[in-house]
Protein backbone atom coordinates (compact mmCIF):
# COMPACT_ATOMS: atom_id res chain seq x y z
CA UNK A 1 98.97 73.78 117.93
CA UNK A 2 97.01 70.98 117.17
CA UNK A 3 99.41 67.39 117.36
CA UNK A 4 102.09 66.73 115.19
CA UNK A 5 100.70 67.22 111.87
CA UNK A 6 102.38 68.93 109.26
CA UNK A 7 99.94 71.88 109.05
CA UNK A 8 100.80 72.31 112.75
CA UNK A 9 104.54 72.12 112.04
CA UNK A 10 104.56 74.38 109.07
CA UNK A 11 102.48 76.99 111.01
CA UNK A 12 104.67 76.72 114.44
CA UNK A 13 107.80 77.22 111.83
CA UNK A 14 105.90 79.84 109.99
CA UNK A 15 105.71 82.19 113.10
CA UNK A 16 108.97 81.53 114.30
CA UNK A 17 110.45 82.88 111.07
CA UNK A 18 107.67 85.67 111.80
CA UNK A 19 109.40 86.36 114.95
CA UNK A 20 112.58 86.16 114.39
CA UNK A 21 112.45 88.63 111.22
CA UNK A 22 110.09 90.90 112.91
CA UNK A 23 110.61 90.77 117.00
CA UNK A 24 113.89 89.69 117.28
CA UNK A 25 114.86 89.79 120.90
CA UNK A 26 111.45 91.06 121.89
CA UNK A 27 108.97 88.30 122.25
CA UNK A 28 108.56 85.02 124.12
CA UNK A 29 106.84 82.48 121.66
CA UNK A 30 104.84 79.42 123.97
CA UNK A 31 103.71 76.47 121.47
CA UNK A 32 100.94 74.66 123.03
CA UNK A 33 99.70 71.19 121.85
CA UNK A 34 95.96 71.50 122.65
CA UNK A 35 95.67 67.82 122.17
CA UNK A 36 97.94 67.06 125.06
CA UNK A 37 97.50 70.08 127.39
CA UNK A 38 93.59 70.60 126.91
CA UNK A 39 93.00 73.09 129.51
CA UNK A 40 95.07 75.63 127.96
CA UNK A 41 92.23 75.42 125.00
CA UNK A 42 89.36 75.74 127.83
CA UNK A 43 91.34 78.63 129.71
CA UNK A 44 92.06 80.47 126.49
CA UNK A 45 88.66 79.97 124.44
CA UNK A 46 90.31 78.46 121.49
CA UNK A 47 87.81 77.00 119.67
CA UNK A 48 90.13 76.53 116.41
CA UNK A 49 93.70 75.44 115.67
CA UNK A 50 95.96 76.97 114.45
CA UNK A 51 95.91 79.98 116.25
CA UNK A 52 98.20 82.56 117.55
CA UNK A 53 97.30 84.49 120.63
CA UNK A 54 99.00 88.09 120.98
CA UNK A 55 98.70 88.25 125.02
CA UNK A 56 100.81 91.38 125.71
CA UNK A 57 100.91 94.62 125.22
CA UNK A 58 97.41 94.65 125.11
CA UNK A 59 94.70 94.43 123.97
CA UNK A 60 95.00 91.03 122.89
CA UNK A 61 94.63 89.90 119.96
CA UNK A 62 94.47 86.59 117.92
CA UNK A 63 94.95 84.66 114.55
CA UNK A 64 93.31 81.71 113.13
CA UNK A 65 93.83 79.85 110.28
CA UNK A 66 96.64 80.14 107.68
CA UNK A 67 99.73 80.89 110.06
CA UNK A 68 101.94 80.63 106.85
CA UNK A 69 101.25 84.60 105.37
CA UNK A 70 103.51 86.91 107.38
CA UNK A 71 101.74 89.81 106.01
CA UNK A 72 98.85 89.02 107.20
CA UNK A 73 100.03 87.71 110.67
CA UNK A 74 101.54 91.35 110.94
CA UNK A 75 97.93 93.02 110.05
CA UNK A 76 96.04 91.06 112.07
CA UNK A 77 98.33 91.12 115.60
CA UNK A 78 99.19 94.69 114.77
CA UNK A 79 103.08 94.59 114.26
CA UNK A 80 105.34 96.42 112.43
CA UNK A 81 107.16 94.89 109.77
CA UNK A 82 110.44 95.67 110.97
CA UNK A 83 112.49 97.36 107.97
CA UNK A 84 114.96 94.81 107.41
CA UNK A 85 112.81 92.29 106.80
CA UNK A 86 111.28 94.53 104.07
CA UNK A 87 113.72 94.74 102.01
């Protein structure tokens, strides 16, 4: 995450929902302000924000950009939709 701004805030809600619908019970979701905690940014090679980093199972993987699309969250950090939230 990148500050408080409401692109930020929509995209932190965005994969929460994500989460919740998709992983319930099965992930651990860390929201990192790269403004305030700068050597997560270094350490992880983020070079753009937002982004969601899939760390385990590997291999990682990672999103950039528009965190809002679930479907295309799903695609690109390989996930199941879970069937529920298909319907």
């Amino acid at each position: 995450m990148a500050g408080t701004a409401p692109r930020s805030l929509r995209a932190v809600e965005s994969v929460r929902r994500i989460c919740e619908a998709h992983l319930a019970g099965r992930y651990e979701l860390e929201i990192v302000d790269i403004y305030q905690q700068p050597e997560f940014a270094e350490r992880d090679r983020i070079l753009a924000a937002p982004i969601l980093l899939r760390i385990a199972p590997l291999p990682e993987r990672r999103i950039a950009g528009d965190l809002l699309d679930a479907e295309r969250v799903l695609v690109g950090l390989n996930i199941q939709p879970a069937a529920e939230a298909q319907r």
